[in-house]
N, C-alpha and C. Protein backbone atom coordinates (compact mmCIF):
# COMPACT_ATOMS: atom_id res chain seq x y z
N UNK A 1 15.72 -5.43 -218.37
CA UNK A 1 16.75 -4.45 -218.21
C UNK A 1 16.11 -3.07 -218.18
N UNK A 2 16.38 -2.42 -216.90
CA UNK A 2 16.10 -0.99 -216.74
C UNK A 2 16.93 -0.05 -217.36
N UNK A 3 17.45 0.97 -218.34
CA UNK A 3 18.21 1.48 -218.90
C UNK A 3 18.10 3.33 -218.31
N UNK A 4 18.79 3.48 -217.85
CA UNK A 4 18.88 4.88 -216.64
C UNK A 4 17.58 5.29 -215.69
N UNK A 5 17.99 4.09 -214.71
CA UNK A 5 17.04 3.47 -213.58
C UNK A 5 16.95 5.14 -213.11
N UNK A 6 17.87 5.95 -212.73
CA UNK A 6 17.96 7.52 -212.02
C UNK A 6 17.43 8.58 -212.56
N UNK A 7 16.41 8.14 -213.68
CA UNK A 7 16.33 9.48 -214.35
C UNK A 7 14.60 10.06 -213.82
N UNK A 8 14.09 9.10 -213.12
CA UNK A 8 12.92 9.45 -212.40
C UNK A 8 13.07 11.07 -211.69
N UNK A 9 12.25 11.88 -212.07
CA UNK A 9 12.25 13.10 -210.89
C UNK A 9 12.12 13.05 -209.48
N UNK A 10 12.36 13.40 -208.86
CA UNK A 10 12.22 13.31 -207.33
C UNK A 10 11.22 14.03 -206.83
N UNK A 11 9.85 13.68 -206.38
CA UNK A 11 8.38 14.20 -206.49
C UNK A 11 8.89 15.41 -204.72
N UNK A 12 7.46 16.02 -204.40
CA UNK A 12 7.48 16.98 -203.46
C UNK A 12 7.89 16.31 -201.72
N UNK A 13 7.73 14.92 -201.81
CA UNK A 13 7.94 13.93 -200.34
C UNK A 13 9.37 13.50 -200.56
N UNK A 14 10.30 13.52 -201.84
CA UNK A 14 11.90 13.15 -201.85
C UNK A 14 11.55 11.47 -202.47
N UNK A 15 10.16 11.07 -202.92
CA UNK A 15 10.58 9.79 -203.92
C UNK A 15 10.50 9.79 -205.12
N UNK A 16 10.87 8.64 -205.51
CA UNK A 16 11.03 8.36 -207.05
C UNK A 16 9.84 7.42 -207.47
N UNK A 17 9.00 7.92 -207.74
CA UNK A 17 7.47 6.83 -207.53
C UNK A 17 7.79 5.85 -209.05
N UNK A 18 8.43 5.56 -209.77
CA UNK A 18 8.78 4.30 -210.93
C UNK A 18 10.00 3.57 -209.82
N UNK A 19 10.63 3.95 -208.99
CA UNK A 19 12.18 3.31 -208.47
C UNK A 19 10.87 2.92 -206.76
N UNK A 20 10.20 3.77 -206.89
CA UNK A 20 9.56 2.81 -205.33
C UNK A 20 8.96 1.80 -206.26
N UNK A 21 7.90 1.90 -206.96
CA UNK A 21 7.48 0.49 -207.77
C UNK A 21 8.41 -0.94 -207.68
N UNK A 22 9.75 -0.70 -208.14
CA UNK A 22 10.72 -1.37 -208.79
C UNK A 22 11.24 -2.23 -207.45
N UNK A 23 11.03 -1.28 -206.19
CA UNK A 23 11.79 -1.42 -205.49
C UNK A 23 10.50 -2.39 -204.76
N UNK A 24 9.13 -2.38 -204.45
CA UNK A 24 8.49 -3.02 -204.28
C UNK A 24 8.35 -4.53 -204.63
N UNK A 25 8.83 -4.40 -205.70
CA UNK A 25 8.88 -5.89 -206.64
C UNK A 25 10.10 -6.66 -205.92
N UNK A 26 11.24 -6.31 -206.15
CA UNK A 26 12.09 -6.58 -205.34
C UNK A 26 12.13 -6.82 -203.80
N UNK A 27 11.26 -6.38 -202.76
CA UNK A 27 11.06 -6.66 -202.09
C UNK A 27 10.02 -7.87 -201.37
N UNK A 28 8.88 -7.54 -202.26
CA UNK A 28 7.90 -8.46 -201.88
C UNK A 28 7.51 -9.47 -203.19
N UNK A 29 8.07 -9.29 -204.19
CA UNK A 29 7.65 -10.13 -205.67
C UNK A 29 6.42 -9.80 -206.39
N UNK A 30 5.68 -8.82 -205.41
CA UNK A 30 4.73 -8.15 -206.49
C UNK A 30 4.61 -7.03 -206.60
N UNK A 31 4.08 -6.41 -207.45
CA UNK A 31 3.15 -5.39 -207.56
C UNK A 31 1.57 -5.35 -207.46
N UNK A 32 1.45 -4.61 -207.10
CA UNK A 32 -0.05 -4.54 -206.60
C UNK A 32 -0.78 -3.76 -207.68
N UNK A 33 -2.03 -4.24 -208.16
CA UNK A 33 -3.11 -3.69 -209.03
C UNK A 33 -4.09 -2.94 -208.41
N UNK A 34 -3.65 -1.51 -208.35
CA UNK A 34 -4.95 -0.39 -207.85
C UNK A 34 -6.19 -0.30 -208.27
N UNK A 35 -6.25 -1.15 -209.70
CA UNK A 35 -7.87 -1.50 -210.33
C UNK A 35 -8.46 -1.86 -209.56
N UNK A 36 -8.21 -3.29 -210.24
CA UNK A 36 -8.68 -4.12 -210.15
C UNK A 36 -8.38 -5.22 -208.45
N UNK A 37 -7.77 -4.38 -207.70
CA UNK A 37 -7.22 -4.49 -206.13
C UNK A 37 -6.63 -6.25 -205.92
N UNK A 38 -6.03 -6.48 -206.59
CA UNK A 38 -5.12 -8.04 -206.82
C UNK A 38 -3.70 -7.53 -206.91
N UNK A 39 -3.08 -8.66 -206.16
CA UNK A 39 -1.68 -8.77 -206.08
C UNK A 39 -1.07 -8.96 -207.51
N UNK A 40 -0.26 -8.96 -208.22
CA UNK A 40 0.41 -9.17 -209.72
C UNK A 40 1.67 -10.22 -209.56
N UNK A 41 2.04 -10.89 -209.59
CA UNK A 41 3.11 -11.88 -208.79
C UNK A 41 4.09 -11.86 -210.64
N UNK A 42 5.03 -11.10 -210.53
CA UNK A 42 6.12 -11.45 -210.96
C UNK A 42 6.88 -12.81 -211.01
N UNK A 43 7.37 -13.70 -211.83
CA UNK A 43 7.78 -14.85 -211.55
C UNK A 43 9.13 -14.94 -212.47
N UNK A 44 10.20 -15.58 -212.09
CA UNK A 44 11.51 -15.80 -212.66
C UNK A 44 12.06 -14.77 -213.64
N UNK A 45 11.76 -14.03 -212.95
CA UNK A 45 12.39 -12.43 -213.38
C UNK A 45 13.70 -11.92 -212.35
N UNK A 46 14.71 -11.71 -212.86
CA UNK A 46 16.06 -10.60 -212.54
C UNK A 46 16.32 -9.54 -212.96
N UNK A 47 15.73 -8.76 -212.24
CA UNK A 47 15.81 -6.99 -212.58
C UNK A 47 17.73 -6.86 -213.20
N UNK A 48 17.87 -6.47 -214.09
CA UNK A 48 18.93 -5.53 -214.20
C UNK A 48 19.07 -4.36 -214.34
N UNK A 49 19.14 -3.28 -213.78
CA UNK A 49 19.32 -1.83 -213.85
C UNK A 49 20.60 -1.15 -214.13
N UNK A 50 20.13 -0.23 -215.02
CA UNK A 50 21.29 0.35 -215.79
C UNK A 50 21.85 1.99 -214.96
N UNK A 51 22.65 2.92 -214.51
CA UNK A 51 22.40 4.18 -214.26
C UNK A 51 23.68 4.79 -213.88
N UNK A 52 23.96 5.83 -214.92
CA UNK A 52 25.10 6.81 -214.77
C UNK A 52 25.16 7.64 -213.32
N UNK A 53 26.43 8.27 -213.18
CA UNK A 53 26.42 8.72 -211.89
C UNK A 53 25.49 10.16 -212.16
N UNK A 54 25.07 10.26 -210.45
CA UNK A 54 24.17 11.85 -210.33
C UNK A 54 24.28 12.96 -210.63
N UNK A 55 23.83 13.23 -211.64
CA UNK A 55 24.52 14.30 -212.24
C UNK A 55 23.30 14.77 -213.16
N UNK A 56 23.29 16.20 -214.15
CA UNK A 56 22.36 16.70 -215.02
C UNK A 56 20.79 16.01 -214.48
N UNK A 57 20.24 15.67 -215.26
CA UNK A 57 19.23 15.22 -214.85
C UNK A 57 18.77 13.79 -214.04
N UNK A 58 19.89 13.29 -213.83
CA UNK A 58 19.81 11.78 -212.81
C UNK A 58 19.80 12.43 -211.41
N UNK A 59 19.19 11.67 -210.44
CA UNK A 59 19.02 11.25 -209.48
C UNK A 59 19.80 10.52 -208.82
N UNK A 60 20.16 10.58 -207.18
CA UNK A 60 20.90 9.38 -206.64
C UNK A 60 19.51 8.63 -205.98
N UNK A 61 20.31 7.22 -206.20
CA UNK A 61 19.11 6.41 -205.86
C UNK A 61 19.18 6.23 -204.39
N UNK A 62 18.11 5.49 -203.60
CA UNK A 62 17.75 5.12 -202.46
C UNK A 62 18.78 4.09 -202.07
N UNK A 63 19.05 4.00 -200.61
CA UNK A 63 19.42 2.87 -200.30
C UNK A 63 18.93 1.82 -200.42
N UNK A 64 17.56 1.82 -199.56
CA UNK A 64 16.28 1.20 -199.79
C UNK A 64 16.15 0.06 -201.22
N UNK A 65 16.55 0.65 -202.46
CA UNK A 65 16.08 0.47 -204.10
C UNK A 65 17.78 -0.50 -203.97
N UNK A 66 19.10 0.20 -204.02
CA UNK A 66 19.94 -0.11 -204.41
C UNK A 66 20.54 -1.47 -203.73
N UNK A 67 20.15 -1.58 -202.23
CA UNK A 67 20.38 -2.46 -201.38
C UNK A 67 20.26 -4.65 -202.10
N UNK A 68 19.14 -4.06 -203.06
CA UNK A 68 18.77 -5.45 -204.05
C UNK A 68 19.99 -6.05 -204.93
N UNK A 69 20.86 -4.94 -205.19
CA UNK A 69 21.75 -4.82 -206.46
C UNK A 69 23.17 -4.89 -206.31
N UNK A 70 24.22 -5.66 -207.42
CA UNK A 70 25.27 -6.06 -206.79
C UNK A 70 25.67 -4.52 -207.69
N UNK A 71 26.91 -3.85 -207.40
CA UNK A 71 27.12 -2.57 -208.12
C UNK A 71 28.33 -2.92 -208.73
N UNK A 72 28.65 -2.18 -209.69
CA UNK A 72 29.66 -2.58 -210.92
C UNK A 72 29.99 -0.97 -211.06
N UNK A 73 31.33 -0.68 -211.41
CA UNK A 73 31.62 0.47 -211.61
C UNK A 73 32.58 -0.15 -212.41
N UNK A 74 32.72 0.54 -214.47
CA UNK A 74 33.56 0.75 -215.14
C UNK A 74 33.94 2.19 -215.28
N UNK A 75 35.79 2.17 -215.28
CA UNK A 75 36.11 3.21 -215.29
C UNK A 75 36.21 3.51 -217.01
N UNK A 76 36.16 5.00 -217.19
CA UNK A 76 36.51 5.61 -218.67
C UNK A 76 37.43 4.76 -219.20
N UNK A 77 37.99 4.51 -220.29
CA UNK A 77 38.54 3.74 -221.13
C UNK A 77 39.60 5.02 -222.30
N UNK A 78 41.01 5.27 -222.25
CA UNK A 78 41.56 5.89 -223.16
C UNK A 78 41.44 5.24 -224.93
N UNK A 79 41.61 6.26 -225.56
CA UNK A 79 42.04 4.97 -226.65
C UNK A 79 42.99 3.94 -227.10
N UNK A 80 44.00 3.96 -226.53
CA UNK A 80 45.02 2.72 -226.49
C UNK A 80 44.82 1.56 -225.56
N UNK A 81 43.81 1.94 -224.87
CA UNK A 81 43.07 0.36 -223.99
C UNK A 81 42.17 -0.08 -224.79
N UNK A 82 41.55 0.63 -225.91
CA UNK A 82 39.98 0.05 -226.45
C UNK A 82 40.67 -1.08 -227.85
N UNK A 83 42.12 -0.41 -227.81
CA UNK A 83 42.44 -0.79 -229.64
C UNK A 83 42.69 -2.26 -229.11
């Protein structure tokens, strides 16, 4: 579980270099090792990502990143719905 997937800065080219990572994995099942120059193969893993809307210091995410992900939107809750 990713817990405020959006809070990456947005570098000087417009990416999110932790949400391209993420988004790599998701695409191809690995990550790649710049060391040691080997593939990293992720196995029976389901990303869940967590992330409030864009706002203060979040980010909107990529299509690209979000395209993996089924989206869930809960609305605010008064207090006579929570009791």
């Amino acid at each position: 579980m990713i817990d405020d997937v959006n809070m990456p800065a947005i570098d000087e080219y417009g990416a999110q270099p932790p949400i391209e990572l993420m988004r790599q994995f998701c695409d191809l099942g690995f990550i790649y090792d710049r060391e040691k120059h080997f593939k990293l193969r992720i196995i029976d893993t389901t990303p869940v990502c967590i992330a409030a809307p864009p706002e203060g210091g979040r980010n909107p995410m990529t299509p690209r990143f979000t395209r993996h992900f089924h989206m869930l939107s809960i609305p605010n809750s008064n207090e006579d719905t929570l009791l």
